[in-house]
Protein backbone atom coordinates (compact mmCIF):
# COMPACT_ATOMS: atom_id res chain seq x y z
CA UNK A 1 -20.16 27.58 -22.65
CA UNK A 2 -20.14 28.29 -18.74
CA UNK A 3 -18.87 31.83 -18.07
CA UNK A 4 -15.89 32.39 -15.59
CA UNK A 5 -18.38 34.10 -13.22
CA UNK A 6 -20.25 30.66 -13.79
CA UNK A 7 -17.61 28.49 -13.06
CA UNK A 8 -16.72 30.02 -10.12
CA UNK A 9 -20.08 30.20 -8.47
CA UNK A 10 -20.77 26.26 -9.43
CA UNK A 11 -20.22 23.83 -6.96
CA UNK A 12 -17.59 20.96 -7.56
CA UNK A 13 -19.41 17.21 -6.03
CA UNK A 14 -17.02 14.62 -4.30
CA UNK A 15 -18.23 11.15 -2.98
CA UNK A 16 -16.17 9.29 -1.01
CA UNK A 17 -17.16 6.20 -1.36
CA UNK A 18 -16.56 3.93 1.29
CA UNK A 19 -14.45 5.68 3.32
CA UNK A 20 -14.21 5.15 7.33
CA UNK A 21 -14.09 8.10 9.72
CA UNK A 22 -16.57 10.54 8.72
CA UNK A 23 -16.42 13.43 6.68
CA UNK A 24 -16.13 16.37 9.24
CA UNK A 25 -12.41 16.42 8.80
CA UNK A 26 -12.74 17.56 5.47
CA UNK A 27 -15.53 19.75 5.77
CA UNK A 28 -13.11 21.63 8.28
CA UNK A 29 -10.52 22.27 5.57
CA UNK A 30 -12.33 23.17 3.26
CA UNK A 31 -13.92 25.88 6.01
CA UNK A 32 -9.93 26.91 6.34
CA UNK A 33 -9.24 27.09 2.60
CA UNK A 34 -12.31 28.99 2.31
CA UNK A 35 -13.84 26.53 -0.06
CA UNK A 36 -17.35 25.51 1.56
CA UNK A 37 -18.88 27.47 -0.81
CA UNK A 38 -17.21 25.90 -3.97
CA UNK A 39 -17.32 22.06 -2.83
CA UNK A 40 -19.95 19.95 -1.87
CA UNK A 41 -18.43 16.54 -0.46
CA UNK A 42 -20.84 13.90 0.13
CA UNK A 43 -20.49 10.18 2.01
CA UNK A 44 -21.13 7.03 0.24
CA UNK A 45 -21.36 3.64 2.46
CA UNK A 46 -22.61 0.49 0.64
CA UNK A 47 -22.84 -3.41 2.03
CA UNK A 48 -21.03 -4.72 -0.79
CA UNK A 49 -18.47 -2.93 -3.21
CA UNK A 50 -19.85 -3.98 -6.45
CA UNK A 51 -19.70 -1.96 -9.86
CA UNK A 52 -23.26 -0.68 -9.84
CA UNK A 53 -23.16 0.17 -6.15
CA UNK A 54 -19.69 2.45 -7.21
CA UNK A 55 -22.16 3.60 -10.07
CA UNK A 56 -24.43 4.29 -8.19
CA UNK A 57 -23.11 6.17 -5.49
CA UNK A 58 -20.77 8.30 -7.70
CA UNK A 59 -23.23 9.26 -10.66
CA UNK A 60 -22.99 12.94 -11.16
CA UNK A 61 -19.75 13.50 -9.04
CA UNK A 62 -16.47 15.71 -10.90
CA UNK A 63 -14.43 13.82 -8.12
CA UNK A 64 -14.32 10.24 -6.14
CA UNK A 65 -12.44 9.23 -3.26
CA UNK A 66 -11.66 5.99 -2.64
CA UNK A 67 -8.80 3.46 -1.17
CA UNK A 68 -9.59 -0.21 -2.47
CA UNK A 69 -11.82 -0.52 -4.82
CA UNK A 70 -11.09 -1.16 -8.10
CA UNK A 71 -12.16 1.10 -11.08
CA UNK A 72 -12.07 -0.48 -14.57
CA UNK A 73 -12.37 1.23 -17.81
CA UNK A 74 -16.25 0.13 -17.81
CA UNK A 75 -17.11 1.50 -14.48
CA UNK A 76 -15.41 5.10 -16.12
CA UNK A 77 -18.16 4.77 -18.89
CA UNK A 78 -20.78 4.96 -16.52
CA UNK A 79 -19.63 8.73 -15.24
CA UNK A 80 -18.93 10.65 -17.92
CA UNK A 81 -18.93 14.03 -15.35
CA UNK A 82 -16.35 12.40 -13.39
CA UNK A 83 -12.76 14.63 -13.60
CA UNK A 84 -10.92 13.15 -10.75
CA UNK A 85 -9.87 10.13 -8.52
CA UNK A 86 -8.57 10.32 -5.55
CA UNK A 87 -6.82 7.57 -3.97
CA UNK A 88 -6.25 7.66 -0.25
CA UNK A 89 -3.10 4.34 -0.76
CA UNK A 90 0.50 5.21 -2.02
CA UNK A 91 -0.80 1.95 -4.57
CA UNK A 92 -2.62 2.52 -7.19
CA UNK A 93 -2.99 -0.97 -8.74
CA UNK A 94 -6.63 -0.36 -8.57
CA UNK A 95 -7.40 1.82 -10.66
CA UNK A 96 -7.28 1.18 -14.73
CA UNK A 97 -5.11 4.59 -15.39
CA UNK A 98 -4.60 4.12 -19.22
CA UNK A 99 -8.19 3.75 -19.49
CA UNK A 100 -8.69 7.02 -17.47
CA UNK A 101 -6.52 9.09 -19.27
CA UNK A 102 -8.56 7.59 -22.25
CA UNK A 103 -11.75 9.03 -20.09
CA UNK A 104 -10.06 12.36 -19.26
CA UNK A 105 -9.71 11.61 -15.62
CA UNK A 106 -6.62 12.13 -13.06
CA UNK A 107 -6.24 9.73 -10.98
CA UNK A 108 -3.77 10.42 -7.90
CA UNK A 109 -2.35 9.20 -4.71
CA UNK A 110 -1.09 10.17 -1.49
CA UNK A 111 2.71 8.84 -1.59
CA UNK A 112 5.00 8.50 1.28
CA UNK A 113 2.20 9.63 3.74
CA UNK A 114 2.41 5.92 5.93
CA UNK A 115 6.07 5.48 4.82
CA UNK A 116 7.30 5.52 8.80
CA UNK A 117 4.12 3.49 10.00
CA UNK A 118 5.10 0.70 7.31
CA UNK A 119 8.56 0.62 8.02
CA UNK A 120 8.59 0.48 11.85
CA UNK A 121 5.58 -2.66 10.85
CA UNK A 122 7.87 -4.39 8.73
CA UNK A 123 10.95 -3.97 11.72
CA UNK A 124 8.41 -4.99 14.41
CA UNK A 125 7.63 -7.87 12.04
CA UNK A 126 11.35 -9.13 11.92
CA UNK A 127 11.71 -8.66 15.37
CA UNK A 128 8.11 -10.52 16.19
CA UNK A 129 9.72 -13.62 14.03
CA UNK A 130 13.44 -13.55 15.56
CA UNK A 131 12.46 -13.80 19.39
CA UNK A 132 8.58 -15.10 18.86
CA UNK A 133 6.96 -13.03 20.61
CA UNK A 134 3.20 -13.20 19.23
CA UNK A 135 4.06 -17.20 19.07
CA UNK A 136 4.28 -16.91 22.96
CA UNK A 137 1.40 -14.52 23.26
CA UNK A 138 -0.51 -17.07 21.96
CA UNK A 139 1.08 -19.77 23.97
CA UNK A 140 0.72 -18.09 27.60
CA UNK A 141 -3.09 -17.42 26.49
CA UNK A 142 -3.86 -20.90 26.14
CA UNK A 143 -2.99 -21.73 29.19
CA UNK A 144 0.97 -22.57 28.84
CA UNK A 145 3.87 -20.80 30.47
CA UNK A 146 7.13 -22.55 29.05
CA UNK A 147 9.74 -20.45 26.87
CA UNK A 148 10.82 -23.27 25.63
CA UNK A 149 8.15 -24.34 23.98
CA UNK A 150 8.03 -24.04 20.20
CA UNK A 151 11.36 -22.99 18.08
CA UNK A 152 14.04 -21.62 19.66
CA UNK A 153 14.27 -17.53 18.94
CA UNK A 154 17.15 -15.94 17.06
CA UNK A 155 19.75 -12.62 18.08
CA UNK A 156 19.21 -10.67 15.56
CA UNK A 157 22.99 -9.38 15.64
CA UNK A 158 24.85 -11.00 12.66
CA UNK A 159 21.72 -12.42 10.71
CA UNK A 160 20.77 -10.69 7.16
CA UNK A 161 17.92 -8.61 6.00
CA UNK A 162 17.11 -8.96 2.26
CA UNK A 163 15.48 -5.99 1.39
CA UNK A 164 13.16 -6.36 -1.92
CA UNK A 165 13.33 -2.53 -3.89
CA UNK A 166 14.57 0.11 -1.90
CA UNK A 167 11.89 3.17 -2.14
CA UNK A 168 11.15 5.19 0.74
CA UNK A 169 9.91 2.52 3.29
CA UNK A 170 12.98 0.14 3.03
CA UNK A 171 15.53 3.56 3.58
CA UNK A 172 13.74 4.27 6.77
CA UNK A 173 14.36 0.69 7.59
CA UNK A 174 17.79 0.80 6.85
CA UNK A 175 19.01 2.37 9.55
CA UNK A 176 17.06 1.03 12.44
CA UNK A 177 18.58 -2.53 11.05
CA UNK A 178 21.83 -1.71 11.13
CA UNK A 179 21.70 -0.28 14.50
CA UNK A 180 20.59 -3.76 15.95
CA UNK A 181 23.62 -5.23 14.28
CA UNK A 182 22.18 -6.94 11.43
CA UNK A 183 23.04 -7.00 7.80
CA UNK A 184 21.49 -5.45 5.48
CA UNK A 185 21.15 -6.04 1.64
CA UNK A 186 18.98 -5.17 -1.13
CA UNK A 187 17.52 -6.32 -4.86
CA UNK A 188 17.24 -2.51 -6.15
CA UNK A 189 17.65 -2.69 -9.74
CA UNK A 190 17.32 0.86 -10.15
CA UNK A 191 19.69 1.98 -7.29
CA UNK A 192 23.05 2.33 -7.88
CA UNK A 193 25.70 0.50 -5.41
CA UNK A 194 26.58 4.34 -4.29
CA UNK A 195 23.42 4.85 -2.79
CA UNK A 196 22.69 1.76 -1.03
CA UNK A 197 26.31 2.27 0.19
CA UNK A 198 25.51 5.95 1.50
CA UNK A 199 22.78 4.22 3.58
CA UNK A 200 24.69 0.83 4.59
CA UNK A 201 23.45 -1.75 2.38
CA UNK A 202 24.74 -3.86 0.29
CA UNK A 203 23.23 -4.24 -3.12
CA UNK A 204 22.78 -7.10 -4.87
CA UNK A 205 22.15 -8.12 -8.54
CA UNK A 206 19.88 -10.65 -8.38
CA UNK A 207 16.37 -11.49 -6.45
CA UNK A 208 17.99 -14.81 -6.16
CA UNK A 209 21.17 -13.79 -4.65
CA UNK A 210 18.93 -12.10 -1.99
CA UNK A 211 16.94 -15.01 -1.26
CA UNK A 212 19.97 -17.36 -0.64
CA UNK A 213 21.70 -15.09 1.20
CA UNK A 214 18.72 -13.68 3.50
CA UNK A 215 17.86 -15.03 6.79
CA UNK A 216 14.67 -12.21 6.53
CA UNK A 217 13.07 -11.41 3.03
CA UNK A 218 11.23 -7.74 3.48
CA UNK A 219 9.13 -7.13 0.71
CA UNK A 220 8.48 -3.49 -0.52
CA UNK A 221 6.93 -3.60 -4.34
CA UNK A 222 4.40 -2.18 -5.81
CA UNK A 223 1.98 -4.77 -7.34
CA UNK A 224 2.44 -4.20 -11.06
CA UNK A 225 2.30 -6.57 -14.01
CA UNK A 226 5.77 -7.54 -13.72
CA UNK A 227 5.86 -8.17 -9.59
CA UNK A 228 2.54 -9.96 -9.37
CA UNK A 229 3.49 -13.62 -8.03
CA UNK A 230 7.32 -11.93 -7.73
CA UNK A 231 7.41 -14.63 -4.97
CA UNK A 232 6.53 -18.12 -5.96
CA UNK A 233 7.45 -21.37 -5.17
CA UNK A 234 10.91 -21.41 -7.03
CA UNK A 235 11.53 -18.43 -5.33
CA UNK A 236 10.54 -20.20 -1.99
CA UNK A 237 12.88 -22.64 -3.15
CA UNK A 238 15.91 -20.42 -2.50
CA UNK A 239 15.24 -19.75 0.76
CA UNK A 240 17.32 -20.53 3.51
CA UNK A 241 15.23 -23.41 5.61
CA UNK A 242 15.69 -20.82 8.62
CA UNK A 243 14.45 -17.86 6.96
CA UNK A 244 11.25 -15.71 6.96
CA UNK A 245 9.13 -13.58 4.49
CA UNK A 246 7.62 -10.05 5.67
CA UNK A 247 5.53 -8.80 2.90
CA UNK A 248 3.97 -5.43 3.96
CA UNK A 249 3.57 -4.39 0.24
CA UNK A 250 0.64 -6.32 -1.92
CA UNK A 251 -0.76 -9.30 -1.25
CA UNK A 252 -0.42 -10.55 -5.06
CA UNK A 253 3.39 -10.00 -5.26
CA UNK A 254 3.61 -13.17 -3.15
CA UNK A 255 1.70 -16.50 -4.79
CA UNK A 256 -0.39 -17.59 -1.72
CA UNK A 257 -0.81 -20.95 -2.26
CA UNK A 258 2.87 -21.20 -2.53
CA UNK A 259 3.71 -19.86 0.50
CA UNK A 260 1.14 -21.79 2.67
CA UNK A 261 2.64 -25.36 1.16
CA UNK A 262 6.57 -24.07 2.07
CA UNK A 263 4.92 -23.02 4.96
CA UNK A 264 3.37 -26.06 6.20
CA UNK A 265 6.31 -28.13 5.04
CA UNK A 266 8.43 -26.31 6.73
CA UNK A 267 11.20 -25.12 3.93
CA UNK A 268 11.09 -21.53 5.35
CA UNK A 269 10.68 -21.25 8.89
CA UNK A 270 7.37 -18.49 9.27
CA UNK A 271 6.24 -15.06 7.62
CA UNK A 272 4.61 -12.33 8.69
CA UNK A 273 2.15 -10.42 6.47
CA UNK A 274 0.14 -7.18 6.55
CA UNK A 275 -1.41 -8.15 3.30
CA UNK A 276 -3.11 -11.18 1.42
CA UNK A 277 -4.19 -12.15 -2.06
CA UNK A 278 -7.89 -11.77 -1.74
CA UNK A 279 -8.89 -9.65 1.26
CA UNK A 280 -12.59 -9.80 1.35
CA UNK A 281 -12.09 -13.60 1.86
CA UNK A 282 -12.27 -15.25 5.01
CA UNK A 283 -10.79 -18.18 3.94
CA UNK A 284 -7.00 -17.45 3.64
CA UNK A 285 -5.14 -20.58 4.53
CA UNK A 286 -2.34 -18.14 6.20
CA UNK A 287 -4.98 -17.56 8.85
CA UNK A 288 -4.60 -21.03 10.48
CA UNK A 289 -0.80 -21.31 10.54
CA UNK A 290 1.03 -21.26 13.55
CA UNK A 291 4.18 -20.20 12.25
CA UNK A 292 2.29 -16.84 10.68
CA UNK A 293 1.75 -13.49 11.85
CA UNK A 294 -0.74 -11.64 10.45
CA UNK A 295 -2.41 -8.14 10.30
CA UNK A 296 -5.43 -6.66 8.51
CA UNK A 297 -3.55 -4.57 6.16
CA UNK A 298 -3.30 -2.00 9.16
CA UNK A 299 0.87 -1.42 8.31
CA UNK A 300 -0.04 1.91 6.87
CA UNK A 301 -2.55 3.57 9.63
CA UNK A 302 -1.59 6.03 12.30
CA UNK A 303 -3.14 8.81 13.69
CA UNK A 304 -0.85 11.04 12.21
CA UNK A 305 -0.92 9.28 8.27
CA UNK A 306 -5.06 9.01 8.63
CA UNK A 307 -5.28 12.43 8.31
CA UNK A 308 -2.13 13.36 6.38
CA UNK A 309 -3.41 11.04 3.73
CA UNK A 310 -6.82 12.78 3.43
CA UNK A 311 -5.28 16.11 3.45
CA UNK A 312 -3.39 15.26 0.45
CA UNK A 313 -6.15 13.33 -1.31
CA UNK A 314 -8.39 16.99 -0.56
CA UNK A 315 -5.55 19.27 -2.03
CA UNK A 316 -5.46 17.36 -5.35
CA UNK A 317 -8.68 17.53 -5.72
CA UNK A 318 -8.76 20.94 -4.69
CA UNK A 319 -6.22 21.60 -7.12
CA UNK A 320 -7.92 20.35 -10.56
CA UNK A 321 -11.78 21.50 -9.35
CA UNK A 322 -11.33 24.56 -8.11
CA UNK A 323 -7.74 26.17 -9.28
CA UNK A 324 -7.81 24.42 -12.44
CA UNK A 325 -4.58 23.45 -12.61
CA UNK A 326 -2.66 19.84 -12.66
CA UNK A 327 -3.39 18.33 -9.49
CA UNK A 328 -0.48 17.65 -6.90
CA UNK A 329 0.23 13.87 -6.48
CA UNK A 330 -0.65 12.92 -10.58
CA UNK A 331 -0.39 9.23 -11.09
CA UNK A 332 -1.63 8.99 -14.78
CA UNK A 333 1.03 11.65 -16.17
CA UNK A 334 -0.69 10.21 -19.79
CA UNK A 335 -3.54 12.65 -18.80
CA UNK A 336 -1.84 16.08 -18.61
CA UNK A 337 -0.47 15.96 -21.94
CA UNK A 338 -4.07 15.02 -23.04
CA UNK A 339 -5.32 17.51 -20.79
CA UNK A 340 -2.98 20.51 -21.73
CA UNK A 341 -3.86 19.95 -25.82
CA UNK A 342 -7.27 20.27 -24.82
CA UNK A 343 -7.17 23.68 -23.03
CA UNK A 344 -4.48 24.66 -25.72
């Protein structure tokens, strides 16, 4: 067994695998936190994101950073020295956390660090759809110059905001909502009526209530077992003919397929997404449609959350390599009772 001197004089690997921007961010606080000494982080860029290349590149690291690739319990097997995983996302759909609390590893996240950059997306986005202004964008570029071309745009004063869970993003939104006169609700099963209240919405019981009543449906889940295809096409259904879907959240809580046929039938009237089902396809039907707005899954990115998200993702790392303690942003909270019994 390693001796305290030992284990303070060993150096603690990290790979970030994957991850844009460089590494000299990091190297500079560690330099402040007077860790260059104690950690060795190291860069990991691949062509393709496959489970050897992740293999690969990790092998023989006690931490990984990564944002979207997904870690199953066999990739785990494959790095038994791994302690940590560090997720620069608030979601952490892809990683298989019973599976590494089975392995011994934390996994954790950096949450709320894009919460203002998502939620002044997902108001841009409603305002985009009410007075089309990326539909006219793309009109004047081809050569037009008629406003009254395409549908007519909507005041937003009056119309209604369905807001889907009501976490951090969705309260920010709140506010800005109500102060351009619009009506806000929200599907928040586990929100009282109080606190929507104490931030001017009403709640609602029922997803369907929302989507009848909504003439914008902002989504804000995270993409579990139980929201995966939340929106289908009898949930389509229930839209208002009118209406449009934001979905700044996961591209799986919204059935694709679904919402390109409602689309292109016209039974809602457009939607504007940051994210789709399967992003390292190029063959999204969403893409093609007029009556869509779309982004790269860029909702969450800022100056300010780039780096406040690898901070964070750093500390916790920081945290269980070098201090030895729980590390700050824990998703798999599984893995500190396992961890604690083992020290004990």
């Amino acid at each position: 067994m390693a001796t305290v001197a030992e284990e303070e004089t060993r150096q603690s690997v990290i790979t970030y695998f994957n991850i844009s921007g460089g590494l000299e961010y990091e190297n500079n606080l560690l330099k402040q936190w007077g860790l260059s000494q104690r950690i060795v982080i190291r860069e990991a860029t691949t062509a393709t994101q496959h489970d050897d290349d992740f293999i690969d590149a990790v092998r023989g690291s006690d931490g990984v950073v990564t944002e979207y690739f997904t870690i199953t319990d066999n990739v785990m097997d494959h790095l038994p020295t791994l302690k940590v995983i560090g997720l620069q996302s608030i979601g952490t759909d892809m990683v298989d956390k019973p599976a590494a609390t089975r392995h011994g590893i934390a996994v954790t996240n950096s949450p709320g660090f894009c919460q203002e950059e998502v939620a002044t997306t997902a108001v841009g986005m409603i305002i985009d759809l009410a007075r089309n202004i990326t539909f006219y964008d793309r009109d004047v570029r081809a050569g037009a110059w008629e406003p009254l071309d395409g549908p007519m745009p909507h005041r937003l004063r009056g119309r209604t905001v369905g807001l889907v869970f009501f976490g951090g993003i969705p309260r920010l939104m709140a506010p800005v909502l109500k102060s351009l006169g619009m009506n806000v609700i929200a599907f928040a099963p586990t929100k009282t009526a109080e606190i929507l209240a104490a931030a001017g919405v009403d709640k609602v019981d029922t997803l369907d209530e929302l989507l009848e009543q909504s003439d914008f449906v902002s989504l804000h889940t995270p993409l579990i077992k139980e929201t995966h295809h939340l929106i289908s096409e009898r949930e389509l259904s229930l839209m208002r003919p009118g209406a449009f879907l934001i979905n700044t959240a996961r591209g799986g809580v919204v059935d694709e397929q679904a919402l390109v046929a409602a689309l292109k039938e016209g039974r809602i009237a457009g939607a504007a997404v940051d994210v789709i089902e399967d992003e390292d396809s190029e063959q999204s039907e969403l893409k093609g449609l007029s009556n869509v707005v779309i982004n790269p899954h860029a909702a969450f990115l800022s100056q300010e959350s780039f780096y406040q998200a690898r901070e964070m993702t750093l500390r916790g790392m920081v945290d269980l390599l070098i201090e030895d303690k729980p590390p700050r942003y824990l998703v798999n909270h599984d893995w500190l009772d396992a961890h604690t019994k083992k020290q004990s």
